[in-house]
C-alpha atoms as a PDB file:
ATOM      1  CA  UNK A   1     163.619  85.366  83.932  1.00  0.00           C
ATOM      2  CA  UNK A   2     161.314  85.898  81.229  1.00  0.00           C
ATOM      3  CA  UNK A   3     162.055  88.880  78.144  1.00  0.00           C
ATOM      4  CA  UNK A   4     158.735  89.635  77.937  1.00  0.00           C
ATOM      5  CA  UNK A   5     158.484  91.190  81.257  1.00  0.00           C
ATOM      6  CA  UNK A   6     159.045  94.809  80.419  1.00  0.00           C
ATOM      7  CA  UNK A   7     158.589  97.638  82.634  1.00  0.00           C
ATOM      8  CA  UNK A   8     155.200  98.894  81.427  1.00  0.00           C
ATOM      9  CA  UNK A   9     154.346  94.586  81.859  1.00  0.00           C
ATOM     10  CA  UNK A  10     155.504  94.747  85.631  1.00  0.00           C
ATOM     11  CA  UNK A  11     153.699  97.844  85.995  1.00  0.00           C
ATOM     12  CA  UNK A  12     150.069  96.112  84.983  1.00  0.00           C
ATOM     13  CA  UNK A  13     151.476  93.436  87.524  1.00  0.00           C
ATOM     14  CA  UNK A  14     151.357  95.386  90.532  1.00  0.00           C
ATOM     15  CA  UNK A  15     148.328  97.342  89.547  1.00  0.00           C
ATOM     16  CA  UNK A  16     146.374  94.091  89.161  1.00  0.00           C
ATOM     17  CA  UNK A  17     147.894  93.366  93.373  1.00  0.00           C
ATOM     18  CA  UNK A  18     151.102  91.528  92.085  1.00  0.00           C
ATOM     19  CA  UNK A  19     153.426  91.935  95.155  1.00  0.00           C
ATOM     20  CA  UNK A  20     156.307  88.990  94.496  1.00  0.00           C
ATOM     21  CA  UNK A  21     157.622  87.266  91.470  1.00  0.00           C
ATOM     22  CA  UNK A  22     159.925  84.063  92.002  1.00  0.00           C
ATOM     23  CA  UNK A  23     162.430  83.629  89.494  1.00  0.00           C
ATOM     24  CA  UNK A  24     164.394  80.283  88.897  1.00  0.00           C
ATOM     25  CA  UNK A  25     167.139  82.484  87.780  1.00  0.00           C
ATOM     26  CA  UNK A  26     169.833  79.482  88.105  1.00  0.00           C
ATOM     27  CA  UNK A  27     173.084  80.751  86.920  1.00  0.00           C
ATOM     28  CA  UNK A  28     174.409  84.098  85.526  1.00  0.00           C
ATOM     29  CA  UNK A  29     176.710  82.404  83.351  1.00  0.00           C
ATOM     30  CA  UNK A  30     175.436  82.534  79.977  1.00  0.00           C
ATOM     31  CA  UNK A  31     177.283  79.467  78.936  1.00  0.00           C
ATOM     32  CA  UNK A  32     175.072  77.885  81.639  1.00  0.00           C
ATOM     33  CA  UNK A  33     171.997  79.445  81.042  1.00  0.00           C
ATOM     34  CA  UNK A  34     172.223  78.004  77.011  1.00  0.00           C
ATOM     35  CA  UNK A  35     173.115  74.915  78.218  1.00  0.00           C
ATOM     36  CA  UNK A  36     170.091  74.757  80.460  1.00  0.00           C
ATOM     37  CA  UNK A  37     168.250  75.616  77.476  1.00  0.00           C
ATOM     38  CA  UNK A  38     166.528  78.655  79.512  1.00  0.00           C
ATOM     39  CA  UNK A  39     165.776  81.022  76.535  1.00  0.00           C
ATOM     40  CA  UNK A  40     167.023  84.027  78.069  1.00  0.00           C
ATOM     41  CA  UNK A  41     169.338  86.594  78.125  1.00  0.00           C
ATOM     42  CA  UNK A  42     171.516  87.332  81.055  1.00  0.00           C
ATOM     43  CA  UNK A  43     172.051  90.934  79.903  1.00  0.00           C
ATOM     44  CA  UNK A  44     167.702  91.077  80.527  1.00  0.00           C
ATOM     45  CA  UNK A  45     167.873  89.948  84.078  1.00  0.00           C
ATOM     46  CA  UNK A  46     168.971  93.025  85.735  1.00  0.00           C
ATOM     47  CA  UNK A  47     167.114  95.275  83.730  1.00  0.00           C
ATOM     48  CA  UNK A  48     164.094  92.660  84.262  1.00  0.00           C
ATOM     49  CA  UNK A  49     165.199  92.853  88.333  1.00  0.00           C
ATOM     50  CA  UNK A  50     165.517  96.209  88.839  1.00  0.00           C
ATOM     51  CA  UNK A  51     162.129  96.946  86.632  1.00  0.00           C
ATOM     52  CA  UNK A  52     160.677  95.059  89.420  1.00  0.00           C
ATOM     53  CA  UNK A  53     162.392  96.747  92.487  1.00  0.00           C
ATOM     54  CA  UNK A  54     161.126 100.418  90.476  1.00  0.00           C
ATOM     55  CA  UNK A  55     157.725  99.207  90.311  1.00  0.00           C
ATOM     56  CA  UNK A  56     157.384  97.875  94.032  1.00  0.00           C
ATOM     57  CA  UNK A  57     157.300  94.067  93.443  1.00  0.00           C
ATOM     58  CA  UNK A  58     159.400  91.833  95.324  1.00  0.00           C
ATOM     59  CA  UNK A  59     161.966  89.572  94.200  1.00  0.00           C
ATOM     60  CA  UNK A  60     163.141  86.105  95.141  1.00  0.00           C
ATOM     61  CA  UNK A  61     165.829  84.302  93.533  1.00  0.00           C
ATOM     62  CA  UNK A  62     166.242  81.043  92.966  1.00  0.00           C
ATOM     63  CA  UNK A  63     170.140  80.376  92.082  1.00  0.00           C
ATOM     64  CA  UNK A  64     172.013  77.403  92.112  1.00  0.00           C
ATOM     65  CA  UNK A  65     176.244  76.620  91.940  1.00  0.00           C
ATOM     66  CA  UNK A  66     177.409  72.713  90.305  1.00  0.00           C
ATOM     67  CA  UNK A  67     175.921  72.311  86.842  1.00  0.00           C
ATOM     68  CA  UNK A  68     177.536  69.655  85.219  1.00  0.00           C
ATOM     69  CA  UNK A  69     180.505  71.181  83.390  1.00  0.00           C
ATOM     70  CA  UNK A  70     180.338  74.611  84.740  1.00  0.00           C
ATOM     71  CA  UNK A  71     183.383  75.850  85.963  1.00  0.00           C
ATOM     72  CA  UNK A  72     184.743  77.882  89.237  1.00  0.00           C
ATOM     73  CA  UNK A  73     184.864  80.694  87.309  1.00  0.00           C
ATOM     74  CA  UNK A  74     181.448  80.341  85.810  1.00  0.00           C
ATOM     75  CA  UNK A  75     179.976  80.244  89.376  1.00  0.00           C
ATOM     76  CA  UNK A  76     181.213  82.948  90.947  1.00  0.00           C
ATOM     77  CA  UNK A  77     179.779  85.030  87.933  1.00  0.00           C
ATOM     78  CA  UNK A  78     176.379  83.896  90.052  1.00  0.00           C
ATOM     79  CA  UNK A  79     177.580  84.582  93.469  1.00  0.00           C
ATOM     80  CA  UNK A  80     178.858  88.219  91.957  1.00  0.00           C
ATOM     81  CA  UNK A  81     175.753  88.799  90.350  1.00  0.00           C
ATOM     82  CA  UNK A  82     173.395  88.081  93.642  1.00  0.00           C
ATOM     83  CA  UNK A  83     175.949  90.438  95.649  1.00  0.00           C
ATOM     84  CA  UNK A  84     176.476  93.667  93.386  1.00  0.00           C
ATOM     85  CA  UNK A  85     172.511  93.731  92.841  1.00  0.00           C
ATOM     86  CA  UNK A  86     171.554  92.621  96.329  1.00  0.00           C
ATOM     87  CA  UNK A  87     169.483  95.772  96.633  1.00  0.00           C
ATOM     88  CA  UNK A  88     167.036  94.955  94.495  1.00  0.00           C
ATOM     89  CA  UNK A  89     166.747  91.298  95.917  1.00  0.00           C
ATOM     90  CA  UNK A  90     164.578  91.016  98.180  1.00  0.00           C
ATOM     91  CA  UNK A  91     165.310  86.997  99.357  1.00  0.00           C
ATOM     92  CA  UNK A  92     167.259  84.571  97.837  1.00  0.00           C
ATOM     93  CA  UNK A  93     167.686  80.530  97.563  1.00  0.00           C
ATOM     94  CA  UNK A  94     171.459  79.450  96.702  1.00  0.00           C
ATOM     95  CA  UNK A  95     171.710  75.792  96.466  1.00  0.00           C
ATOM     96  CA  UNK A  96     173.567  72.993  94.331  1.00  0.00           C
ATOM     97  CA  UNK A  97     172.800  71.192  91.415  1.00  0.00           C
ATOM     98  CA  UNK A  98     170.772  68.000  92.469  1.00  0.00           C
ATOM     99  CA  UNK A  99     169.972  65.374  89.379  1.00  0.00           C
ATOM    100  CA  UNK A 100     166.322  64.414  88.733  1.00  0.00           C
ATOM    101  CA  UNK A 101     164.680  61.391  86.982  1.00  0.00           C
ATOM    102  CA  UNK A 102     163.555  62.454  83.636  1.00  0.00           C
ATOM    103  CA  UNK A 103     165.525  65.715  83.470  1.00  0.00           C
ATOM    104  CA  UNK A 104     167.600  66.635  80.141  1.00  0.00           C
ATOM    105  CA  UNK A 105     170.587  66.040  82.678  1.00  0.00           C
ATOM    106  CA  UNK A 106     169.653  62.774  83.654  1.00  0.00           C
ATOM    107  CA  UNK A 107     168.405  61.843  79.844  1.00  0.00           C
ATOM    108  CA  UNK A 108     171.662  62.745  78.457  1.00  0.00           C
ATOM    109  CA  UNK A 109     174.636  62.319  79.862  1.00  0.00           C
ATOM    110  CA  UNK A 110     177.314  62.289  77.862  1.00  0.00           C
ATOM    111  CA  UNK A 111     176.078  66.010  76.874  1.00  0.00           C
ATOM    112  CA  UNK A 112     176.618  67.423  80.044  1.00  0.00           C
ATOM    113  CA  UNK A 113     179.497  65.347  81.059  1.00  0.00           C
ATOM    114  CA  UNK A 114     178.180  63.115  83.310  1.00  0.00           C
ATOM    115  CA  UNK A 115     178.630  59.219  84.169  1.00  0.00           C
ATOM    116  CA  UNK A 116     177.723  56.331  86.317  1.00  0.00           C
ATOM    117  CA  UNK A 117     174.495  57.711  87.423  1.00  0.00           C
ATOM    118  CA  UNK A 118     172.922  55.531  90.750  1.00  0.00           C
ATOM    119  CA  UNK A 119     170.003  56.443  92.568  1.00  0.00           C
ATOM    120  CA  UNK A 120     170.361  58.071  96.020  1.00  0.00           C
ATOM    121  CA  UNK A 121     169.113  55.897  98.962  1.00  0.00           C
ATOM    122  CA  UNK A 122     168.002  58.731 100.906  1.00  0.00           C
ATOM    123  CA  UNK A 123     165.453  60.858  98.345  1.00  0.00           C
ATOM    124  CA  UNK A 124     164.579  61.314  94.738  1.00  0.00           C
ATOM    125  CA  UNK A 125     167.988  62.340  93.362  1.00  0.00           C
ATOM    126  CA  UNK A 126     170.302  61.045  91.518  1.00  0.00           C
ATOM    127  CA  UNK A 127     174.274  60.364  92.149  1.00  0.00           C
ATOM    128  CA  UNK A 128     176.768  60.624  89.492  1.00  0.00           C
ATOM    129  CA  UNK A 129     180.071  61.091  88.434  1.00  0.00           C
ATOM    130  CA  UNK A 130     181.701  64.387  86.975  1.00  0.00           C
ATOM    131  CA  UNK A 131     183.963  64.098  83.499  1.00  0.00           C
ATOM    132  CA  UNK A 132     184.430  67.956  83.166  1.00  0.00           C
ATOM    133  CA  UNK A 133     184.169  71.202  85.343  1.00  0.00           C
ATOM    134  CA  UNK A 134     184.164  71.673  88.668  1.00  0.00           C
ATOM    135  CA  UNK A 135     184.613  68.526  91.053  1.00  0.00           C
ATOM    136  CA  UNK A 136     182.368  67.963  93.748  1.00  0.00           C
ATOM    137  CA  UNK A 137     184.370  68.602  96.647  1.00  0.00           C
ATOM    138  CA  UNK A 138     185.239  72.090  95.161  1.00  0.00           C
ATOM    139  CA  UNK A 139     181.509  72.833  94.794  1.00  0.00           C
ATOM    140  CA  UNK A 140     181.198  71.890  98.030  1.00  0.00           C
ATOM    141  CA  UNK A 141     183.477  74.877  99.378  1.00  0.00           C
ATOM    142  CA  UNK A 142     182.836  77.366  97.158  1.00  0.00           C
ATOM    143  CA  UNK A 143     178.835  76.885  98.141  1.00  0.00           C
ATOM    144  CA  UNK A 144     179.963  76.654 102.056  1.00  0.00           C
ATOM    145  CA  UNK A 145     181.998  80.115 101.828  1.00  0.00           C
ATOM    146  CA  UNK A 146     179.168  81.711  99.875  1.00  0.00           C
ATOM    147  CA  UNK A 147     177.107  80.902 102.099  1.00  0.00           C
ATOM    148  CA  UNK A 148     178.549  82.739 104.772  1.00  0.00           C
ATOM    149  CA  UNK A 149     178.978  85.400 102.851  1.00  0.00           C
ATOM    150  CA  UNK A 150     175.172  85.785 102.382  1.00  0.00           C
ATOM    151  CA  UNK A 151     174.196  85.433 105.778  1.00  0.00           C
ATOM    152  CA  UNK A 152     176.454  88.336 106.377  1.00  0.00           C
ATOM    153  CA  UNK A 153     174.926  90.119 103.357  1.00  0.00           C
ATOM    154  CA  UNK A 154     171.071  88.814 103.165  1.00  0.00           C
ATOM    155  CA  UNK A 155     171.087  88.131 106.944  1.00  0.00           C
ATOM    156  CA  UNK A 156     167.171  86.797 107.262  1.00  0.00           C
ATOM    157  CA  UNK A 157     166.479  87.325 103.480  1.00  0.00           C
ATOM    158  CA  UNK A 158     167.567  83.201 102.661  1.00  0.00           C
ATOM    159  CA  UNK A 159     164.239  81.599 101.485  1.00  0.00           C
ATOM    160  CA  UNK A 160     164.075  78.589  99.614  1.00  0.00           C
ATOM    161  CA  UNK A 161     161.019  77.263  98.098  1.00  0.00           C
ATOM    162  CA  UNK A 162     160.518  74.734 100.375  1.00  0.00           C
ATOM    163  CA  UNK A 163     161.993  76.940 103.085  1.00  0.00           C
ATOM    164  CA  UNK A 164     158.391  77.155 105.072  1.00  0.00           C
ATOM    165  CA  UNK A 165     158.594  73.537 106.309  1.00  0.00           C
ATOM    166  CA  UNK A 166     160.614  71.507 103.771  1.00  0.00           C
ATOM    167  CA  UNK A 167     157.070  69.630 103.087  1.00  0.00           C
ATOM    168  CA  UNK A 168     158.164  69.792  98.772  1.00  0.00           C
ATOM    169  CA  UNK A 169     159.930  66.497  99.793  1.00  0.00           C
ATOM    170  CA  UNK A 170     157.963  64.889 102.565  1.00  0.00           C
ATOM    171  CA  UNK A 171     154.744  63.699 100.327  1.00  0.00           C
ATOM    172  CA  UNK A 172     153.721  63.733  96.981  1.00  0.00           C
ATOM    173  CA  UNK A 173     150.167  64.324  96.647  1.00  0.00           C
ATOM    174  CA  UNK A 174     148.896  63.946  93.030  1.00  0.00           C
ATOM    175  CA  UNK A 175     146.722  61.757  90.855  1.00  0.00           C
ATOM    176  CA  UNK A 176     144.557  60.349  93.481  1.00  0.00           C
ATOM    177  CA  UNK A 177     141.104  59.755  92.162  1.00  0.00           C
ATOM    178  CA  UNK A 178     138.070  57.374  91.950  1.00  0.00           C
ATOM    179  CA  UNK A 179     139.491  54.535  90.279  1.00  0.00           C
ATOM    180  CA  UNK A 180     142.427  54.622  93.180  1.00  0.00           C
ATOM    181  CA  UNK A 181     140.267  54.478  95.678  1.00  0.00           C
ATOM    182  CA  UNK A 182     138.563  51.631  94.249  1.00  0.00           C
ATOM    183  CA  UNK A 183     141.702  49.769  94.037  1.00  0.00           C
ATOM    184  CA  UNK A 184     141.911  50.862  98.084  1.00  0.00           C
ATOM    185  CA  UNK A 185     138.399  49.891  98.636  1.00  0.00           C
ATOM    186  CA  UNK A 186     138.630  46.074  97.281  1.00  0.00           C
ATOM    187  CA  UNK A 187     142.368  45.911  98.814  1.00  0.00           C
ATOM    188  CA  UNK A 188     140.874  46.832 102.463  1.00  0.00           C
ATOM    189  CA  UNK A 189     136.954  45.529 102.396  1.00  0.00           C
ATOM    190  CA  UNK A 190     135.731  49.029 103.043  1.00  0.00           C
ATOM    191  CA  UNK A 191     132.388  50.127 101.629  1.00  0.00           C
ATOM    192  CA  UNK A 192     132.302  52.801  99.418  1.00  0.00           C
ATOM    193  CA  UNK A 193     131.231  55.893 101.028  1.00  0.00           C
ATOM    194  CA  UNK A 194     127.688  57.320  98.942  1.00  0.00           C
ATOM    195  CA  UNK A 195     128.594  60.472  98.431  1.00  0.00           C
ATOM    196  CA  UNK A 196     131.667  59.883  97.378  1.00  0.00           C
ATOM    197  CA  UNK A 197     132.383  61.206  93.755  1.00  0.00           C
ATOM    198  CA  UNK A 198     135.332  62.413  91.417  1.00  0.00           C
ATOM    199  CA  UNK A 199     136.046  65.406  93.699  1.00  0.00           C
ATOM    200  CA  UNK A 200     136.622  62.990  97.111  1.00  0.00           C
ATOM    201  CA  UNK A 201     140.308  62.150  97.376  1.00  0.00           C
ATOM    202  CA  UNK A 202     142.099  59.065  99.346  1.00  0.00           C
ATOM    203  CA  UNK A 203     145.212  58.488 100.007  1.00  0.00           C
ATOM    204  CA  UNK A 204     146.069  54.402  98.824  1.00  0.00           C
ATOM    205  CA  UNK A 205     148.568  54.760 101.898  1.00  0.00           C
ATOM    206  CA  UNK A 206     149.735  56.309 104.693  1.00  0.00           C
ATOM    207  CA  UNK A 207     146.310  58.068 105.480  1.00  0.00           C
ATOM    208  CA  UNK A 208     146.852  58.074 109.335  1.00  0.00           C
ATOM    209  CA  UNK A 209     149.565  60.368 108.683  1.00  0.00           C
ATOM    210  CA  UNK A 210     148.209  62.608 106.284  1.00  0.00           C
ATOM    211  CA  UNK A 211     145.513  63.668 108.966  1.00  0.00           C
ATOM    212  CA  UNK A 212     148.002  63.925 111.598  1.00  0.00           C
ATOM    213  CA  UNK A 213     149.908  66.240 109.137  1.00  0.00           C
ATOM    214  CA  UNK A 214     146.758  68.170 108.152  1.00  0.00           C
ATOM    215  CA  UNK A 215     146.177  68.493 112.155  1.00  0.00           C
ATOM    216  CA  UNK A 216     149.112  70.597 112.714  1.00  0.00           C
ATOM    217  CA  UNK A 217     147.939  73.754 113.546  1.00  0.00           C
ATOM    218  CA  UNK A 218     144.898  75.977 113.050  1.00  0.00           C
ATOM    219  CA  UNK A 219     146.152  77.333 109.633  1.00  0.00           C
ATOM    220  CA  UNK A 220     147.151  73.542 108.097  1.00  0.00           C
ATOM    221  CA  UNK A 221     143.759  72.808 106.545  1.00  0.00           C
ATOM    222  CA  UNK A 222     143.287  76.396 104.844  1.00  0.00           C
ATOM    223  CA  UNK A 223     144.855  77.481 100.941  1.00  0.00           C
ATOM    224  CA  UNK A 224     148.201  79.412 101.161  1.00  0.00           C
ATOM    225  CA  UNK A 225     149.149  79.192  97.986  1.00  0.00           C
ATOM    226  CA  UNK A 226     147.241  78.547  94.231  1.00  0.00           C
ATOM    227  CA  UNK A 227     149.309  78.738  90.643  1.00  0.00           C
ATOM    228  CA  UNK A 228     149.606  77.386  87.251  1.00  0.00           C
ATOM    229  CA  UNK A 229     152.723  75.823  85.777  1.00  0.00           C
ATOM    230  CA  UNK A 230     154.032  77.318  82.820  1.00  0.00           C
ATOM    231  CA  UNK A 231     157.140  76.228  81.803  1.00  0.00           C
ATOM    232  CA  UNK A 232     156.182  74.008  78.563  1.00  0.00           C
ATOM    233  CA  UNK A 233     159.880  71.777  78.531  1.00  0.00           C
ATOM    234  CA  UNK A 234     158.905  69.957  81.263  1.00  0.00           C
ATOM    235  CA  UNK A 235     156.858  67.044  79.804  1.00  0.00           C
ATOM    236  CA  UNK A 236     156.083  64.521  82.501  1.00  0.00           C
ATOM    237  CA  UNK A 237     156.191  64.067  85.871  1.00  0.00           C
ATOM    238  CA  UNK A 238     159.242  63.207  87.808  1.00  0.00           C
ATOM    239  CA  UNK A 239     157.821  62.969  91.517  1.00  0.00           C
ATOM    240  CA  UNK A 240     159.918  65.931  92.619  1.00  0.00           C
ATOM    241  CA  UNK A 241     157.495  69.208  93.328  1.00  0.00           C
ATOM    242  CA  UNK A 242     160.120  71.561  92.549  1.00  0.00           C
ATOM    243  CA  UNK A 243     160.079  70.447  89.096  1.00  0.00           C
ATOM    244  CA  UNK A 244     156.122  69.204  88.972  1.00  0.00           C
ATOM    245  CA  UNK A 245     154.695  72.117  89.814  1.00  0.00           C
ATOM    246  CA  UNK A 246     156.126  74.248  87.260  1.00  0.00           C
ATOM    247  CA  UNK A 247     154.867  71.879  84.431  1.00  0.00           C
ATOM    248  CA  UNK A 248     152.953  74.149  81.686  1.00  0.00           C
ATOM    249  CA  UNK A 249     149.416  72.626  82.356  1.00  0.00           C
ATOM    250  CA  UNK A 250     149.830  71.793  85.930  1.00  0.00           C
ATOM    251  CA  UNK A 251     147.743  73.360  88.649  1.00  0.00           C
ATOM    252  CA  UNK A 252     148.879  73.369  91.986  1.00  0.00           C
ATOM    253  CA  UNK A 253     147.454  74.209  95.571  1.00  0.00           C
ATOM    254  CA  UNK A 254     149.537  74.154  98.930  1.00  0.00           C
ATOM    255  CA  UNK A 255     147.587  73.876 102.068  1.00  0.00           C
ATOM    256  CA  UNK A 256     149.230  75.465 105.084  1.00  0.00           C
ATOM    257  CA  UNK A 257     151.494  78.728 104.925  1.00  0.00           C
ATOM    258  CA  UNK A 258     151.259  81.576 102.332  1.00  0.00           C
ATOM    259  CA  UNK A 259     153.742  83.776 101.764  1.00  0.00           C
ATOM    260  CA  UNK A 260     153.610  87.145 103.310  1.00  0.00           C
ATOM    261  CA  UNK A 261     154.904  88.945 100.657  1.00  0.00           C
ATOM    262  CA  UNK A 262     152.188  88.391  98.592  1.00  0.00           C
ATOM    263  CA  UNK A 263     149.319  89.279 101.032  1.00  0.00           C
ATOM    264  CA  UNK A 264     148.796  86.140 102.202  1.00  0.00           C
ATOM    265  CA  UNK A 265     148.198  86.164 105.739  1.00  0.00           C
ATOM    266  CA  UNK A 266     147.624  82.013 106.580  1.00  0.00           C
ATOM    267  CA  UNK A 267     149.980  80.773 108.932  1.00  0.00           C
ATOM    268  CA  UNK A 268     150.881  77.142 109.281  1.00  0.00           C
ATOM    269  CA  UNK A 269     153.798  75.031 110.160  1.00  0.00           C
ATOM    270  CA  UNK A 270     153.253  72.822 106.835  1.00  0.00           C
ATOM    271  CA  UNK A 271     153.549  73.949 103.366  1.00  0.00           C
ATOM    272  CA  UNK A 272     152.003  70.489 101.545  1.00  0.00           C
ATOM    273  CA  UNK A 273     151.529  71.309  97.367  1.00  0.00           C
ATOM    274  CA  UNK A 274     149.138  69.323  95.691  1.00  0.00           C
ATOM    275  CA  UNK A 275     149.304  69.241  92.243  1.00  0.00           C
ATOM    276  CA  UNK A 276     146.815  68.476  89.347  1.00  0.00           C
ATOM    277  CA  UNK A 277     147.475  67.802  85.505  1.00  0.00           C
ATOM    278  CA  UNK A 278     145.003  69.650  83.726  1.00  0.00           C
ATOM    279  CA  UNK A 279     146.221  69.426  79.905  1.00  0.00           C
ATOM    280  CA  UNK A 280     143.013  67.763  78.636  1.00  0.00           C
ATOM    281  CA  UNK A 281     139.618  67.984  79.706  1.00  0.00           C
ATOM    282  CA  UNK A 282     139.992  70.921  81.930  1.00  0.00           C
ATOM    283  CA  UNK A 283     138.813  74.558  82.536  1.00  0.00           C
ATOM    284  CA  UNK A 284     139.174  77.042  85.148  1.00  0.00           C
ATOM    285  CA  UNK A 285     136.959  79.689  85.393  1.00  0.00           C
ATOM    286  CA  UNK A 286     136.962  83.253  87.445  1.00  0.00           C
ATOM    287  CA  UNK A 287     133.421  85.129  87.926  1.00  0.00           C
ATOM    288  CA  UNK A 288     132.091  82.592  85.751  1.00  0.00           C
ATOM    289  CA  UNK A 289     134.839  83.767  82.834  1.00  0.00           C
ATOM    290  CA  UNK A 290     137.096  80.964  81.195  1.00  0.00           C
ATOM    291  CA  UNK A 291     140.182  81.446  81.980  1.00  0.00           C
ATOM    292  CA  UNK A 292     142.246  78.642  81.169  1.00  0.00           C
ATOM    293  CA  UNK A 293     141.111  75.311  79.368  1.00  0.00           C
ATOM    294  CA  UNK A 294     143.441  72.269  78.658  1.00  0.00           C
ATOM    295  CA  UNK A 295     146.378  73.550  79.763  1.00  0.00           C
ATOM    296  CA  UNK A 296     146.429  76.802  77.861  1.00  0.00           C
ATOM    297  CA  UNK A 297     144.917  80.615  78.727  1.00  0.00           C
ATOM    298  CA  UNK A 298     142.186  81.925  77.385  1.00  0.00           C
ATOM    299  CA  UNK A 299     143.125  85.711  77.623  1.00  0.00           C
END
């Protein structure tokens, strides 16, 4: 949660038609937090929550339980945090820790006291062993009882980013662009379309299921969602959207399903981000006004 967001800050946000902010709050151990490297305060985050409760904006929470060398007592300071302040909470994601490619985690090990990392079969994490803190069949319960405990408490209020249709993980759109669909051209003797230019997009694979994907429903082919990354630590891509699309000088689109709480009103079974890397060479411009260029604002 970031210290800049002060109350007369979250009061310009929901004048200018802000209506949810989703926080990757994580942990609300601060041993955790500075070993995440967050660059926050945990003494902020409620004043920054309920600053955004008094001013009519919505919360969601994104917490997780597992960090490598966090302790049982360390993660229930989470769990007691997200129940003492569920009023101002208005949906929450509680998950464990998952290893990425490319992560601090997964770039040092020994740091966070972790060993004999293997790549999962089944998705884009990683496995590995635990020298310190909690083991993993202890995470395991403690993250099955709390879960219970928040359906009791946050009944329908469980949302997890990729809660609409789990689409984060079924296909990674990005980076798809003339000189790819050259390459797919001379692979599969097809004639270049005309028209086509650096704004047409092909898939190199798997196109017959893209359309069928983008046929769902009414509401599949239409923008629910539109932001720009801005968390700067994250360097490169790891081909996991949760982490991707939060890249400072990323742009992202999802086609499909908006999220009520922000005014959107699309409805779709899919929620399919796309995202672009616009660090160099790039503007976006409201009304005509620069607004952004190469990965940095302009306001």
């Amino acid at each position: 949660m970031e210290n800049f967001l002060s109350d007369d800050y979250l009061s310009l946000l929901k004048k200018s038609g802000c209506r949810e902010l989703i926080f990757g709050l994580e942990s609300a151990s601060q041993r955790i937090l500075d070993l995440m490297n967050k660059q926050n305060l945990h003494e902020t985050d409620f004043e920054i929550l309920k600053g955004c409760h008094e001013n009519g904006i919505a919360v969601n929470l994104q917490t997780f339980i597992g960090f490598p060398t966090e302790t049982k007592e360390e993660a229930k300071e989470t769990i007691q945090f997200l129940f003492e302040n569920e009023k101002y909470i208005h949906s929450i994601g509680f998950g464990k820790f998952m290893l990425f490619d490319s992560t601090p985690v997964f770039l040092n090990p020994k740091k966070f006291g972790i060993e004999n990392i293997t790549k999962s079969p089944h998705d884009f994490t990683y496995k590995f062993k635990r020298t310190s803190g909690m083991s993993e069949d202890v995470i395991e319960t403690l993250h099955q009882e709390t879960l219970k405990e928040i359906d009791n408490i946050f009944r329908n209020r469980v949302q997890y980013l990729s809660a609409i249709s789990g689409a984060h993980t079924l296909l990674h759109l990005s980076h798809y662009d003339y000189a790819r669909y050259r390459e797919f051209e001379m692979q599969n003797q097809k004639q270049l379309p005309k028209n086509l230019d650096f704004h047409t997009f092909y898939p190199k694979k798997n196109e017959d299921f893209l359309i069928k994907m983008l046929d769902s429903d009414e509401g599949s082919r239409y923008l629910g969602e539109f932001a720009i990354g801005t968390n700067y630590g994250i360097k490169k891509f790891t081909k996991s959207i949760l982490f991707d699309e939060k890249i400072g000088g990323s742009f992202h689109m999802a086609l499909g399903a908006g999220y009520p709480e922000t005014g959107s009103v699309n409805k779709s079974s899919i929620h399919w981000d796309m995202i672009c890397d616009i660090r160099e060479d790039s503007e976006i411009r409201v009304d005509g006004e620069l607004l952004y260029k190469d990965g940095k604002f302009q306001i």
